[in-house]
PDB file of N, CA and C in Angstrom:
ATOM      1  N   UNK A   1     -25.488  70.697 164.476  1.00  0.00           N
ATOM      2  CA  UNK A   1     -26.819  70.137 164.258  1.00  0.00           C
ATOM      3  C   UNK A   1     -27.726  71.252 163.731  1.00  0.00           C
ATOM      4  N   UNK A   2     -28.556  71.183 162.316  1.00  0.00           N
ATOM      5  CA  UNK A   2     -29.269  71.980 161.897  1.00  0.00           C
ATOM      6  C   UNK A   2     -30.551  72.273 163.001  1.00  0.00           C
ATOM      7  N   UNK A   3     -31.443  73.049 162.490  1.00  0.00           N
ATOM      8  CA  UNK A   3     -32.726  73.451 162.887  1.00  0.00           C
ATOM      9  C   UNK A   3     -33.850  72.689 162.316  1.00  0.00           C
ATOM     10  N   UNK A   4     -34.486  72.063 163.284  1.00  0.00           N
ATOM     11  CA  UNK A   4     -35.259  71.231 162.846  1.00  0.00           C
ATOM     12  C   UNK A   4     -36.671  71.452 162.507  1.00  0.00           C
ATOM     13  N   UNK A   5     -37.191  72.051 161.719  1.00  0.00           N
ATOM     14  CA  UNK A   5     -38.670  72.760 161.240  1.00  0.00           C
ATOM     15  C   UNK A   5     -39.898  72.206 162.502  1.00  0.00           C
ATOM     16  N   UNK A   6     -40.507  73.331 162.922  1.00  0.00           N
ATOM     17  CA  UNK A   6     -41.830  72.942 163.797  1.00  0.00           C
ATOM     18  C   UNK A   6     -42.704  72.814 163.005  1.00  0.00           C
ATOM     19  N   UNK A   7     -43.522  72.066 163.328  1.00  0.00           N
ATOM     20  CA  UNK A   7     -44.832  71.728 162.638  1.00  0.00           C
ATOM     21  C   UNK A   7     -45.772  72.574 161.557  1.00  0.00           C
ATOM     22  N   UNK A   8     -45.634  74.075 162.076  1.00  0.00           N
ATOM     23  CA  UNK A   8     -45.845  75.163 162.016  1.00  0.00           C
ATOM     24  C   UNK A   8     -44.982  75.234 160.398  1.00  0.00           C
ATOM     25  N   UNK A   9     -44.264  75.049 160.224  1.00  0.00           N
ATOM     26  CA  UNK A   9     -43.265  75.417 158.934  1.00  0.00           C
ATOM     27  C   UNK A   9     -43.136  75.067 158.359  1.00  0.00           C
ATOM     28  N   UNK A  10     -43.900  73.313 158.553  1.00  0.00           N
ATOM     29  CA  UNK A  10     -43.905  72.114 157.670  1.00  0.00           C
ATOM     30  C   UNK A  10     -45.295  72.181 157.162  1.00  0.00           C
ATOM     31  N   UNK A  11     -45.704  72.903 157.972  1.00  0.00           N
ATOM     32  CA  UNK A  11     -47.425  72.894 157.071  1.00  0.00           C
ATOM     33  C   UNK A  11     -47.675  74.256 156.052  1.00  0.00           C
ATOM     34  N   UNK A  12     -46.846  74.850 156.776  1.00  0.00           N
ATOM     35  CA  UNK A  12     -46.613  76.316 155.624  1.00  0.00           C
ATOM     36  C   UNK A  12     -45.964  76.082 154.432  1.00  0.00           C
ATOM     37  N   UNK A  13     -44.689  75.410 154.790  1.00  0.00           N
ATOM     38  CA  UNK A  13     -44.174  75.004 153.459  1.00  0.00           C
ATOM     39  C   UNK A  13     -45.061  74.172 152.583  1.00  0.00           C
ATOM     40  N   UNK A  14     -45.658  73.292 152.950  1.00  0.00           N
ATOM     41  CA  UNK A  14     -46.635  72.288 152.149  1.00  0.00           C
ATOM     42  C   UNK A  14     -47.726  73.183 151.685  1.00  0.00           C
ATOM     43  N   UNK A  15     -48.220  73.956 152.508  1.00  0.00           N
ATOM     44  CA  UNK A  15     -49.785  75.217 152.052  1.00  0.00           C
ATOM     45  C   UNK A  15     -49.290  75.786 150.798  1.00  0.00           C
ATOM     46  N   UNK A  16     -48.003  76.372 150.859  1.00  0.00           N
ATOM     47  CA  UNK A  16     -47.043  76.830 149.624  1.00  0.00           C
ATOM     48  C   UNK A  16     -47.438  76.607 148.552  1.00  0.00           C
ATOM     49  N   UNK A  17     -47.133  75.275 148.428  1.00  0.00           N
ATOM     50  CA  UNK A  17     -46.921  74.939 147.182  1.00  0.00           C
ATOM     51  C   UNK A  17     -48.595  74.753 147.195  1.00  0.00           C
ATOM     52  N   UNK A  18     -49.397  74.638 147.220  1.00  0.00           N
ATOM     53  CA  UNK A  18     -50.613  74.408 146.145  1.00  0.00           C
ATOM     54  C   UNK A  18     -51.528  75.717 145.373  1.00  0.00           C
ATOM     55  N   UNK A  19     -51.726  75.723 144.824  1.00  0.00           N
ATOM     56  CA  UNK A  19     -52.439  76.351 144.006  1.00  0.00           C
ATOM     57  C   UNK A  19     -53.110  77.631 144.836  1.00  0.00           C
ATOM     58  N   UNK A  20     -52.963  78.889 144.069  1.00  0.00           N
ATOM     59  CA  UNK A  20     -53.638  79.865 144.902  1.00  0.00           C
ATOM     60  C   UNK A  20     -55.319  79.477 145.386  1.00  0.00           C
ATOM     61  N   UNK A  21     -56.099  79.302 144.734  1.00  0.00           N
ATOM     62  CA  UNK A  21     -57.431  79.136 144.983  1.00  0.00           C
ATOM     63  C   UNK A  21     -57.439  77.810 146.426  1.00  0.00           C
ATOM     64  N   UNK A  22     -56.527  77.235 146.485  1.00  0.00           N
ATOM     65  CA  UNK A  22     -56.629  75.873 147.365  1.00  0.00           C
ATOM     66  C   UNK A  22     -56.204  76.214 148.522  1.00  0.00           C
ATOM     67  N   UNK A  23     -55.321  77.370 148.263  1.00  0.00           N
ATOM     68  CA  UNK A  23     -54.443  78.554 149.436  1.00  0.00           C
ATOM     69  C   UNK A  23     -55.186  79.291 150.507  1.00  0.00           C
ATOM     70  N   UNK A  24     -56.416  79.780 149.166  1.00  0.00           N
ATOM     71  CA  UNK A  24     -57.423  80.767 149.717  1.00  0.00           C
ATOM     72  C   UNK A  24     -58.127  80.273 150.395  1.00  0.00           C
ATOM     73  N   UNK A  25     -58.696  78.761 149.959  1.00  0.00           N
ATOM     74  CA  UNK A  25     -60.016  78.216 151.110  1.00  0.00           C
ATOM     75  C   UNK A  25     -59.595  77.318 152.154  1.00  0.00           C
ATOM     76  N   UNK A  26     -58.129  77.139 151.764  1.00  0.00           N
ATOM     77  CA  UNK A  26     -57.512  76.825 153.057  1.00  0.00           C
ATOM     78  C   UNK A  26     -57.491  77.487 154.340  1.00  0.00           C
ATOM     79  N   UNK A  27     -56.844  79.364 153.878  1.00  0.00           N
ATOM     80  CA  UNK A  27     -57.233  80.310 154.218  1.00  0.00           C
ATOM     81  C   UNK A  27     -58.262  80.702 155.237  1.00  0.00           C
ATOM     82  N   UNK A  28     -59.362  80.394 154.254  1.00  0.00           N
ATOM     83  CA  UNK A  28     -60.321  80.554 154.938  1.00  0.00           C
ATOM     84  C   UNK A  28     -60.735  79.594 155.999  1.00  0.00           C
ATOM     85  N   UNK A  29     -60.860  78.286 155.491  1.00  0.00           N
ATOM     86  CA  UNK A  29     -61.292  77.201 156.350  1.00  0.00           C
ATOM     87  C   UNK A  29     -60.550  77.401 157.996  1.00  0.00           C
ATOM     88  N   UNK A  30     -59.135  78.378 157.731  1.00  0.00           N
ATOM     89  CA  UNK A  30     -58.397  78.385 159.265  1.00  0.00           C
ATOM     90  C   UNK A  30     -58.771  79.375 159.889  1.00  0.00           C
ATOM     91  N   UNK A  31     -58.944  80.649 159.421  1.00  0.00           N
ATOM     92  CA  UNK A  31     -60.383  81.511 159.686  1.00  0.00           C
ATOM     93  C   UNK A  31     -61.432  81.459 160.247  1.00  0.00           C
ATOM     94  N   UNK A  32     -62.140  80.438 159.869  1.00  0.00           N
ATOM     95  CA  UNK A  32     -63.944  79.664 160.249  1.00  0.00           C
ATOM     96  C   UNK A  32     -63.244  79.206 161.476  1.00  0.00           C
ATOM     97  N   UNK A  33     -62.619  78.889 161.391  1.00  0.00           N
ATOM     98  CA  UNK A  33     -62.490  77.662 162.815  1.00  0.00           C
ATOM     99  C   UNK A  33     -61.752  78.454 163.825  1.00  0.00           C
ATOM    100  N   UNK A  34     -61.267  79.895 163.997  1.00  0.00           N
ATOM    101  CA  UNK A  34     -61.380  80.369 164.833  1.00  0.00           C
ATOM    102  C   UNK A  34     -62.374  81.127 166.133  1.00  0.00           C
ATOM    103  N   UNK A  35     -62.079  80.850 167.081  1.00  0.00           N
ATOM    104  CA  UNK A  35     -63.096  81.542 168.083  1.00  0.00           C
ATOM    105  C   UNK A  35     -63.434  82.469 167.932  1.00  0.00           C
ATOM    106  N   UNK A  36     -64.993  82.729 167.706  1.00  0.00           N
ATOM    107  CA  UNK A  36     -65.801  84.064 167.666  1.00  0.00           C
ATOM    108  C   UNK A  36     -65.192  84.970 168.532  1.00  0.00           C
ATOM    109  N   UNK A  37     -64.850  86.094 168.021  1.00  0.00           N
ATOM    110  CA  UNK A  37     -64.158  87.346 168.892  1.00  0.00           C
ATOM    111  C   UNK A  37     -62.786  87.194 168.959  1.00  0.00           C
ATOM    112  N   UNK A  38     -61.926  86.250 168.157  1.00  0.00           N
ATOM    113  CA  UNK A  38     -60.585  85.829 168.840  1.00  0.00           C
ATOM    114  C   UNK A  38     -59.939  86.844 167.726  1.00  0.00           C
ATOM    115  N   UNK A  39     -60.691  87.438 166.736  1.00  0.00           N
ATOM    116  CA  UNK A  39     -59.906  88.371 165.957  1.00  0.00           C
ATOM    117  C   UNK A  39     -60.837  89.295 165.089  1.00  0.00           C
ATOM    118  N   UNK A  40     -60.351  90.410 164.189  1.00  0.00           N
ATOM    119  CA  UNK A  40     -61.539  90.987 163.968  1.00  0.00           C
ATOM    120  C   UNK A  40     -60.905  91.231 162.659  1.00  0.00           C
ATOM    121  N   UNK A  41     -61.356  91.028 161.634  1.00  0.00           N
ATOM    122  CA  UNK A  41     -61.319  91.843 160.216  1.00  0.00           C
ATOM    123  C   UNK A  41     -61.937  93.031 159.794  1.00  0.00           C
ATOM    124  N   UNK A  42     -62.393  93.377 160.950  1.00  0.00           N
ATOM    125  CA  UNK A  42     -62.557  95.459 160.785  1.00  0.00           C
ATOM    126  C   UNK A  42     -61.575  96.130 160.566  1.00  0.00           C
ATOM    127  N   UNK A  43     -61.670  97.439 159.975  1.00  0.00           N
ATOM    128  CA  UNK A  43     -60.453  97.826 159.233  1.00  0.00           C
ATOM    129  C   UNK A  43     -60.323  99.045 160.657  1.00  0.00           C
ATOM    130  N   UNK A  44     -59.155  99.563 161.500  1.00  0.00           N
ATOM    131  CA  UNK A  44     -59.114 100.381 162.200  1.00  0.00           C
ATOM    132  C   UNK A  44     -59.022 101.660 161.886  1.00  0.00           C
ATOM    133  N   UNK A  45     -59.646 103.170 162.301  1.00  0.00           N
ATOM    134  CA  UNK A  45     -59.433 104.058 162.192  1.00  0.00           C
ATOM    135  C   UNK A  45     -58.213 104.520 161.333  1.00  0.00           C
ATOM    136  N   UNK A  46     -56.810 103.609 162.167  1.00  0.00           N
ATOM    137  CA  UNK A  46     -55.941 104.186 161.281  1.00  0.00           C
ATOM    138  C   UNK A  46     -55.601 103.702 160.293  1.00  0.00           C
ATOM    139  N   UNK A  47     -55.721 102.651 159.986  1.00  0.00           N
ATOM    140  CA  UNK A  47     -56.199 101.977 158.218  1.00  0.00           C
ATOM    141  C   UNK A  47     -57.192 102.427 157.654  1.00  0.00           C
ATOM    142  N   UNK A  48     -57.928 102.763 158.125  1.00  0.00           N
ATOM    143  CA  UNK A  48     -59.085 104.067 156.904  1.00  0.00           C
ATOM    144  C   UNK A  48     -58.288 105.138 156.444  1.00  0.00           C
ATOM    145  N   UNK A  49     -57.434 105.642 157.566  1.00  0.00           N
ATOM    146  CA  UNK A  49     -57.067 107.054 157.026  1.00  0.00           C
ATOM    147  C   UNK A  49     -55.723 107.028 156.192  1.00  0.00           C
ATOM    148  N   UNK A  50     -55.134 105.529 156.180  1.00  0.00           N
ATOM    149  CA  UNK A  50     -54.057 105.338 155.382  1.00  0.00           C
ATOM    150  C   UNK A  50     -54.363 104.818 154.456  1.00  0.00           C
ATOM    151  N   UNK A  51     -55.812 104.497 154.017  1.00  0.00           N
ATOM    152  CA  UNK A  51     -56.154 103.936 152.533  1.00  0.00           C
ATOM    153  C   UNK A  51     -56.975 105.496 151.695  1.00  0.00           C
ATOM    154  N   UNK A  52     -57.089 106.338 152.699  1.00  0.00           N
ATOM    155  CA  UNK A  52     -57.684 107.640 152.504  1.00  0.00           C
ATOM    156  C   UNK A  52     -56.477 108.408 151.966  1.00  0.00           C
ATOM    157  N   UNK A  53     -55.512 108.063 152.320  1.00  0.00           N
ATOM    158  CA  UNK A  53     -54.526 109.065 152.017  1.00  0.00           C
ATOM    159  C   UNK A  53     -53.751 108.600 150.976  1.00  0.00           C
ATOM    160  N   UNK A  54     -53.650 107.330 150.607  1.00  0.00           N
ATOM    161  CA  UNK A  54     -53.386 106.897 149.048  1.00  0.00           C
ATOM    162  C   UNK A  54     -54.160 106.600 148.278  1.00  0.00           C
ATOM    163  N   UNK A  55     -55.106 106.599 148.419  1.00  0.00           N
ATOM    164  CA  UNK A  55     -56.501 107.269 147.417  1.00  0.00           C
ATOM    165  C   UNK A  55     -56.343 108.462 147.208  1.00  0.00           C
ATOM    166  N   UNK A  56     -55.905 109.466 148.086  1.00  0.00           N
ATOM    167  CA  UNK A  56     -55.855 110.823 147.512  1.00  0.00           C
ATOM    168  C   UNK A  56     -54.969 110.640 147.026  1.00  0.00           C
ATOM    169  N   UNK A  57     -53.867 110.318 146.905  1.00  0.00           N
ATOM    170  CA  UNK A  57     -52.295 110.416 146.620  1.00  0.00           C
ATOM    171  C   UNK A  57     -52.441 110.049 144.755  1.00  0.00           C
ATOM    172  N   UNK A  58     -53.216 109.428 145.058  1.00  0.00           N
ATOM    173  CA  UNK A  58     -53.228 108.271 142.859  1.00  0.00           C
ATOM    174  C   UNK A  58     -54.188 109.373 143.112  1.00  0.00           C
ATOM    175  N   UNK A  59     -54.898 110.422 143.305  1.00  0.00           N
ATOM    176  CA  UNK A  59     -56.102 110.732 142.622  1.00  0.00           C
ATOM    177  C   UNK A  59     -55.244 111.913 142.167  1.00  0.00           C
ATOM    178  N   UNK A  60     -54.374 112.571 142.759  1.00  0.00           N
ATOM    179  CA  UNK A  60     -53.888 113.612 142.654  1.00  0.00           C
ATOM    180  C   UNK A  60     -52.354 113.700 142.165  1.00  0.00           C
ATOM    181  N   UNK A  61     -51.418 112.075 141.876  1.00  0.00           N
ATOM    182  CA  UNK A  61     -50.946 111.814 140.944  1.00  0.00           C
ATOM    183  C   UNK A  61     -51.214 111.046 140.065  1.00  0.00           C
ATOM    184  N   UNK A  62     -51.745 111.144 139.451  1.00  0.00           N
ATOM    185  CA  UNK A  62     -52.421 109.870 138.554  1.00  0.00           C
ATOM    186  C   UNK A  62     -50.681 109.172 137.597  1.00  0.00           C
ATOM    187  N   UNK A  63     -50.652 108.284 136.940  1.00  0.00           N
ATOM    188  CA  UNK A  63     -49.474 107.733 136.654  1.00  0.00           C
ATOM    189  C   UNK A  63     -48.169 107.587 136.945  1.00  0.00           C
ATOM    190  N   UNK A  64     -48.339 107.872 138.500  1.00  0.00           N
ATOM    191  CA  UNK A  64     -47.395 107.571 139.191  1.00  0.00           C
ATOM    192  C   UNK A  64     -46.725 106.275 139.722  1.00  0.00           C
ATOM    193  N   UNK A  65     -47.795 105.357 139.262  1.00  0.00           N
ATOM    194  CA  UNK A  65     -48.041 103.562 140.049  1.00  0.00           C
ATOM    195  C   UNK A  65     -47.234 103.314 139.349  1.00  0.00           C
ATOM    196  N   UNK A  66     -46.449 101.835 140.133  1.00  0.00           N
ATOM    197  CA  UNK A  66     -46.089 100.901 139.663  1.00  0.00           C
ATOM    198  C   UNK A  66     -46.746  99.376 139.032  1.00  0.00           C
ATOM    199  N   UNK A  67     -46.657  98.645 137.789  1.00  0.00           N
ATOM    200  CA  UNK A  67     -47.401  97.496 138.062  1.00  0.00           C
ATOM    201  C   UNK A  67     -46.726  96.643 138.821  1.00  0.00           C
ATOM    202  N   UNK A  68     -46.904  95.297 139.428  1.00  0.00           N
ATOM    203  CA  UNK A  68     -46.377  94.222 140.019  1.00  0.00           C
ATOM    204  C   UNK A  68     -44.875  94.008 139.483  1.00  0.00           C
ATOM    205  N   UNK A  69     -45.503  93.854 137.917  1.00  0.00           N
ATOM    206  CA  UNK A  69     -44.056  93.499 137.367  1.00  0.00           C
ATOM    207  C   UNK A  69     -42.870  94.633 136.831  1.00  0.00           C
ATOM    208  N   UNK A  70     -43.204  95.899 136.971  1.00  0.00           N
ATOM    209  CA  UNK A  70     -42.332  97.150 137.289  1.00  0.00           C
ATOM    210  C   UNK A  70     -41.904  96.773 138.786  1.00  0.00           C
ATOM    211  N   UNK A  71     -42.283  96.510 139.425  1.00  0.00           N
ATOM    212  CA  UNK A  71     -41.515  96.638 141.024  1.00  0.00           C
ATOM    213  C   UNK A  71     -40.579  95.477 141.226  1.00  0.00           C
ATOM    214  N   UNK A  72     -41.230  94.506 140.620  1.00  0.00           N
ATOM    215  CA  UNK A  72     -40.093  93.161 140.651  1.00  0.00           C
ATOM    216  C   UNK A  72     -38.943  93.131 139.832  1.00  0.00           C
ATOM    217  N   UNK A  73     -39.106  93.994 138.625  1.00  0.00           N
ATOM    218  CA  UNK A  73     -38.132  94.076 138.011  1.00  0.00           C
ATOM    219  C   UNK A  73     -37.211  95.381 138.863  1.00  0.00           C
ATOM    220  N   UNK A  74     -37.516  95.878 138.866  1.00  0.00           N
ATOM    221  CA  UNK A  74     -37.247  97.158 139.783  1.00  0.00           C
ATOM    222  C   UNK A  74     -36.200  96.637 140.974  1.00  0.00           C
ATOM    223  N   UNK A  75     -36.558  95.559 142.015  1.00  0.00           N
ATOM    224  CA  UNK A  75     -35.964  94.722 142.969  1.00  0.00           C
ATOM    225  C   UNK A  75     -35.080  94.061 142.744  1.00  0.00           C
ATOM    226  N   UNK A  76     -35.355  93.491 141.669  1.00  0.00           N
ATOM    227  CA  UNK A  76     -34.435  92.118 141.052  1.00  0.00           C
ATOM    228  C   UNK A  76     -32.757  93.493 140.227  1.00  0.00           C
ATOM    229  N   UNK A  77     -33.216  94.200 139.667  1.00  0.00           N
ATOM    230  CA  UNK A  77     -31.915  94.982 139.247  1.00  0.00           C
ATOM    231  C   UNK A  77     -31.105  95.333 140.636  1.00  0.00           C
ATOM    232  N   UNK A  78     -31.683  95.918 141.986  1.00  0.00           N
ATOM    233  CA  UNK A  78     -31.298  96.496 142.974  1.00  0.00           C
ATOM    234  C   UNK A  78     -30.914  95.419 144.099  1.00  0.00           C
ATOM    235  N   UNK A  79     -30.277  93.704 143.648  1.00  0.00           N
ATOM    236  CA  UNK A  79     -30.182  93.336 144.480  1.00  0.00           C
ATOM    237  C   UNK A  79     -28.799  93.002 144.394  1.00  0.00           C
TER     238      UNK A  79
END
C-alpha cells in the first residue's frame, strides 16, 4: 500500500503549480495570518555576519559568481 499524501502536500503540490506572483501573495497571505510573535523575520547576528562575509568575498573576488543558469547547467552535467 502506497503513501497516502497529508493535506499538507496536497496543498503544496497545488501552491506549485501557480504562477510565481500568486505563490508570493499566497506566501504572504500565510504569513499575515500568523500569530504576532509566533515568528520573526529579523535577520540574526549570525546571518549578518554570513552576508558580511560574502559581501566581502565578491568584493574581493569580483568574477568569481556563478549565474543561475551556470549552476544548473553545472548540476545537470554532474548528475
Amino acid at each position: 500500500m502506497g503513501n497516502i499524501p497529508s493535506a499538507r502536500d496536497r496543498l503544496l503540490a497545488e501552491a506549485l503549480q501557480l504562477p510565481v506572483e500568486e505563490r508570493l501573495s499566497l506566501a504572504e497571505a500565510i504569513r499575515d495570518s500568523l500569530p504576532e510573535g509566533s515568528y520573526s523575520d529579523e535577520l540574526t547576528d549570525e546571518m549578518k555576519a554570513e552576508l558580511d562575509r560574502r559581501l566581502a568575498d565578491m568584493e574581493e573576488n569580483p568574477g568569481d559568481e556563478y549565474t543561475w543558469k551556470e549552476v544548473g547547467e553545472r548540476l545537470r552535467r554532474h548528475k
